[in-house]
C-alpha atoms as a PDB file:
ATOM      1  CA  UNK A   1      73.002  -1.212  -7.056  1.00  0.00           C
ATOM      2  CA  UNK A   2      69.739  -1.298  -5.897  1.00  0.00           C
ATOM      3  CA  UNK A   3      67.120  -4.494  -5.725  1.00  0.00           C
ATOM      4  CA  UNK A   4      64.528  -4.795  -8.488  1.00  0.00           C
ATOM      5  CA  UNK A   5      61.764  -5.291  -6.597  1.00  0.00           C
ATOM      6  CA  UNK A   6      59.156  -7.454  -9.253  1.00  0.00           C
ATOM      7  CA  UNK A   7      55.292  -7.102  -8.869  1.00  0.00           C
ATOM      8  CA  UNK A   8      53.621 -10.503  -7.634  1.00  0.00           C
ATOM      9  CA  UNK A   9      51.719 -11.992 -10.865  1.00  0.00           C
ATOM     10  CA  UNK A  10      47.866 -10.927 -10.824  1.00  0.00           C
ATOM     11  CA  UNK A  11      45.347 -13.478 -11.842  1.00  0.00           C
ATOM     12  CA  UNK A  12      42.859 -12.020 -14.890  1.00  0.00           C
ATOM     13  CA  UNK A  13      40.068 -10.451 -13.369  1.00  0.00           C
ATOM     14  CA  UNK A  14      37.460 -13.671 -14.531  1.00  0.00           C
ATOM     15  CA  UNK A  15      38.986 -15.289 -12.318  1.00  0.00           C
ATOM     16  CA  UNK A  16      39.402 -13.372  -9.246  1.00  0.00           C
ATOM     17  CA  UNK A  17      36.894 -14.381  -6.316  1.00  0.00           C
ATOM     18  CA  UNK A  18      33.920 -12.587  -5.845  1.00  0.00           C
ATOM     19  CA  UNK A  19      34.255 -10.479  -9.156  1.00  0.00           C
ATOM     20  CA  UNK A  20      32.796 -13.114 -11.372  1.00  0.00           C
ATOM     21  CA  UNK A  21      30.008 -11.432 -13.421  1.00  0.00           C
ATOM     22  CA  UNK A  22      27.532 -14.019 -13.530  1.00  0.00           C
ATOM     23  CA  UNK A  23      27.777 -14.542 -10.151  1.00  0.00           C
ATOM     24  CA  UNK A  24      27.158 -10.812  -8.743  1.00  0.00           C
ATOM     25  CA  UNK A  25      24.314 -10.635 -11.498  1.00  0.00           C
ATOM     26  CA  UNK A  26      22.886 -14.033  -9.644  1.00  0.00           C
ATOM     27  CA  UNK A  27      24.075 -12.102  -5.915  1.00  0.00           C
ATOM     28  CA  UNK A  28      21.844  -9.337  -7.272  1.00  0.00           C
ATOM     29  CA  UNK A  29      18.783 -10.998  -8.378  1.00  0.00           C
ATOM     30  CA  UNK A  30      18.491 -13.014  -5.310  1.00  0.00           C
ATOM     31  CA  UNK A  31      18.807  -9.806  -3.055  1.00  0.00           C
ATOM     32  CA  UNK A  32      15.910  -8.121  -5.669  1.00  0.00           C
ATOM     33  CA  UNK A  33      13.603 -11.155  -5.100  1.00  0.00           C
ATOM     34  CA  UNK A  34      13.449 -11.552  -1.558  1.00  0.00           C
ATOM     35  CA  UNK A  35      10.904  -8.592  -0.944  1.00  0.00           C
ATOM     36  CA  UNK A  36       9.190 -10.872  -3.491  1.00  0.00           C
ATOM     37  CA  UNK A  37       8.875 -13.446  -1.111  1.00  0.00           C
ATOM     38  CA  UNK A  38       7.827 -11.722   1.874  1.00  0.00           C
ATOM     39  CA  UNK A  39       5.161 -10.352   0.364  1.00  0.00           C
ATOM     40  CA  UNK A  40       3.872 -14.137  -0.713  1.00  0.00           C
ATOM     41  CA  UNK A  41       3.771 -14.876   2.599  1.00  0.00           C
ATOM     42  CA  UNK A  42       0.619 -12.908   3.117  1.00  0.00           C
ATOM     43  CA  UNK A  43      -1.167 -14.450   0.891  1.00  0.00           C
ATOM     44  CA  UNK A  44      -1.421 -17.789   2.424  1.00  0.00           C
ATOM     45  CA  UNK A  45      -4.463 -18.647   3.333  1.00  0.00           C
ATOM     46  CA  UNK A  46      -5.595 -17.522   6.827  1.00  0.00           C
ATOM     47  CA  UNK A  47      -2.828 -15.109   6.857  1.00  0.00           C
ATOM     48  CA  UNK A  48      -3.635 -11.043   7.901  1.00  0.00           C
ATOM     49  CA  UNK A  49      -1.121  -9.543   6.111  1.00  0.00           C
ATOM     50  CA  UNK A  50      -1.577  -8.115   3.052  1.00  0.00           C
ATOM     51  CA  UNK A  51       0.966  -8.113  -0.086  1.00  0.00           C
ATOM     52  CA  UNK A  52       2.698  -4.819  -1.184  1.00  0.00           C
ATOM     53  CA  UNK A  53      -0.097  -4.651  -3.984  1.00  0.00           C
ATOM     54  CA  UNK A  54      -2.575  -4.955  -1.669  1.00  0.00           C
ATOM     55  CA  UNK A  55      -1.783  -1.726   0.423  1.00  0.00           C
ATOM     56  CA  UNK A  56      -1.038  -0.137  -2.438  1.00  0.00           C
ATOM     57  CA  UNK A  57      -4.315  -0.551  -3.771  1.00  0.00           C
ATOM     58  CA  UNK A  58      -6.279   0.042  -0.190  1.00  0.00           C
ATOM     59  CA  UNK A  59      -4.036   3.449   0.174  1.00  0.00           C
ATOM     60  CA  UNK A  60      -5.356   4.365  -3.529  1.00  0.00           C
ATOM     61  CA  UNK A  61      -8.825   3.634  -2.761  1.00  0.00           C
ATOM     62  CA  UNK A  62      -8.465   5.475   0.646  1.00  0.00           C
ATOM     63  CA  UNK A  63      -7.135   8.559  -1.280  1.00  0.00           C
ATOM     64  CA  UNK A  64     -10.112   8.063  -3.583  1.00  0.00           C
ATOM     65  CA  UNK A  65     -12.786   7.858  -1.112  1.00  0.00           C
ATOM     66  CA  UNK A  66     -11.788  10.842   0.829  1.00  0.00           C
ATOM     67  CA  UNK A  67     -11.346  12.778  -2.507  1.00  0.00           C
ATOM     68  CA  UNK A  68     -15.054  12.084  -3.373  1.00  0.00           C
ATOM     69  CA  UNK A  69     -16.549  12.802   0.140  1.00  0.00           C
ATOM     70  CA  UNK A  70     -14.475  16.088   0.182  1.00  0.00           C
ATOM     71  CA  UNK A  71     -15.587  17.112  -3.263  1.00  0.00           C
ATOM     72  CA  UNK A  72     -19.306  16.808  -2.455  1.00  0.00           C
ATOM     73  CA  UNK A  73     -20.149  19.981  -0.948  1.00  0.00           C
ATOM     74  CA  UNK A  74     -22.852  19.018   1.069  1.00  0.00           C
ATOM     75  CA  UNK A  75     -21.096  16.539   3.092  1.00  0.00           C
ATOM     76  CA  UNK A  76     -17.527  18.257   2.877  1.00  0.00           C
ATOM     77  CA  UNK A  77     -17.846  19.504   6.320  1.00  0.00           C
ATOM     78  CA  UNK A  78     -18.069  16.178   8.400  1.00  0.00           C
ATOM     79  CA  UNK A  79     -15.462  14.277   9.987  1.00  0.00           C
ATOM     80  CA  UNK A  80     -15.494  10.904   8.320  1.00  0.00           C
ATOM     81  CA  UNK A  81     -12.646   8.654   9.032  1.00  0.00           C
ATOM     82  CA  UNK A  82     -12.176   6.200   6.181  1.00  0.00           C
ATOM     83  CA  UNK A  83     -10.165   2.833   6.426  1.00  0.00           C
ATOM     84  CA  UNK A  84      -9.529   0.741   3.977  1.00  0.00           C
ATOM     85  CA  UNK A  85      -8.687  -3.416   3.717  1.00  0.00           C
ATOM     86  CA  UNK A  86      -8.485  -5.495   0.830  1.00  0.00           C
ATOM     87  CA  UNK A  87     -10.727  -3.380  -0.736  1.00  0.00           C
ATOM     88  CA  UNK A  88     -13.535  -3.147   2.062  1.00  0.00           C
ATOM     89  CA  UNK A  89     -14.000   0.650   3.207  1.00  0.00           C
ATOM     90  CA  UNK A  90     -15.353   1.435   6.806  1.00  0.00           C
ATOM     91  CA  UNK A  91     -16.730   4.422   7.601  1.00  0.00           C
ATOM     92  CA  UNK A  92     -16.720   6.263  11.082  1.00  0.00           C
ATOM     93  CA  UNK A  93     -17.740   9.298  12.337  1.00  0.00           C
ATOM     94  CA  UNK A  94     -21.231  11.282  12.971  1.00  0.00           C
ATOM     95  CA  UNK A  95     -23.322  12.209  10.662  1.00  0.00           C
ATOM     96  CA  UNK A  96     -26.673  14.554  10.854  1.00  0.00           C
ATOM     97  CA  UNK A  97     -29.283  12.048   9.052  1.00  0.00           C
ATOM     98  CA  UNK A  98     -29.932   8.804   7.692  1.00  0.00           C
ATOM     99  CA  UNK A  99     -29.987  10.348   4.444  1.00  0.00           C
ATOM    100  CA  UNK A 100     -26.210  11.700   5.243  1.00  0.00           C
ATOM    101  CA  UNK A 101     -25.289   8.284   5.573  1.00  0.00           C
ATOM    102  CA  UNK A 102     -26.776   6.772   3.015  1.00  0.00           C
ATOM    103  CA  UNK A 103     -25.168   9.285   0.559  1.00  0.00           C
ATOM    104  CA  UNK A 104     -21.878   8.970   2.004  1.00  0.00           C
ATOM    105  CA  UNK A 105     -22.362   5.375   1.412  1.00  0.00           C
ATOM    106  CA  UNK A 106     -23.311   5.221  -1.795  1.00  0.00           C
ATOM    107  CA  UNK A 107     -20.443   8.090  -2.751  1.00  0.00           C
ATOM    108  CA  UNK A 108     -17.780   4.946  -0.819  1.00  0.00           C
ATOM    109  CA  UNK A 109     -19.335   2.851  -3.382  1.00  0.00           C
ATOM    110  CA  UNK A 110     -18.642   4.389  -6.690  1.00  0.00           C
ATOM    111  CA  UNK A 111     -15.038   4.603  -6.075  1.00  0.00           C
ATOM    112  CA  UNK A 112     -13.502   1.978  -8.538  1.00  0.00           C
ATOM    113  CA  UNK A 113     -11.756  -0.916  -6.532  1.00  0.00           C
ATOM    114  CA  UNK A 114     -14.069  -0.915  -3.807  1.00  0.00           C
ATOM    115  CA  UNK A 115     -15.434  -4.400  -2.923  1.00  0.00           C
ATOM    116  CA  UNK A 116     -18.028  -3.439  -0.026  1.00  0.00           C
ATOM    117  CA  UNK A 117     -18.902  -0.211   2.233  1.00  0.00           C
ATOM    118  CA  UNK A 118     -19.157  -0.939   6.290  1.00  0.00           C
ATOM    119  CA  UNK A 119     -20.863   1.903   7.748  1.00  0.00           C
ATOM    120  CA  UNK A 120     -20.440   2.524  11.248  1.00  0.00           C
ATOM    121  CA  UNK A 121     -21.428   6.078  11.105  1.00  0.00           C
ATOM    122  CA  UNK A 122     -23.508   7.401  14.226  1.00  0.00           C
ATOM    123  CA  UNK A 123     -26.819   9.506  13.373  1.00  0.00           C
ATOM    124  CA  UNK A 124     -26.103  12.547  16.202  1.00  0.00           C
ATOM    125  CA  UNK A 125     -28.822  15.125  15.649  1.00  0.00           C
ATOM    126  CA  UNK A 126     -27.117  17.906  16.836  1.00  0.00           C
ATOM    127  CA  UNK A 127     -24.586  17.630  13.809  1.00  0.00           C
ATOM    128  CA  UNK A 128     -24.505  20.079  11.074  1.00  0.00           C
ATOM    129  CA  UNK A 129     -26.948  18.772   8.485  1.00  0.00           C
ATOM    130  CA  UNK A 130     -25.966  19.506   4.976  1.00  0.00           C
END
């Protein structure tokens, strides 16, 4: 007759190793949170880096700003570059007039978030003028 082969007694599943719940929920919230703390390290003071907020909201602003320049249809036509950093906006590029500038400028200004406008446009005569 043949052997009765008997299964080895299993533990309940509480207390099996590495299947406790509380301590994957715990394994799980640590591994959420440390993005959290990389983005606190920039904002120590005298750090350069800038918190996951913070280029969120400079990539909204940039969207903004180039939104409004392209919309105004006497200054759609030039090639501004925008940038944006904790909130400050720089503008580049050439421009026909000091008027031109000043527009774009003040256009930079309106959009909400936007702490201060650096312009380092470059009055080039030959440029279109609007």
């Amino acid at each position: 007759m043949p052997e009765r082969l008997h299964p080895a007694p299993v533990a309940p599943a509480s207390r099996c190793r590495g299947t406790h719940p509380a301590g994957a929920a715990t394994l799980l919230l640590v591994i959420l949170c440390l993005p959290l703390l990389g983005a606190c390290q920039g904002m120590q003071e005298g750090s350069n880096q800038r918190t996951v907020g913070e280029t969120v909201d400079d990539s909204y602003i940039n969207a903004a700003v180039n939104r409004t320049l392209l919309s105004d249809p006497e200054l759609s036509f030039l090639e501004i570059d925008v940038d944006v950093r904790l909130g400050v906006v720089v503008l580049q590029g050439a421009v026909p007039s000091r008027d031109a500038e000043r527009r774009l400028v003040a256009l930079a200004q309106g959009v909400r978030g936007v702490r201060e406008v650096q312009s380092r446009l470059v009055i080039v005569p030959g440029t279109p003028d609007p």
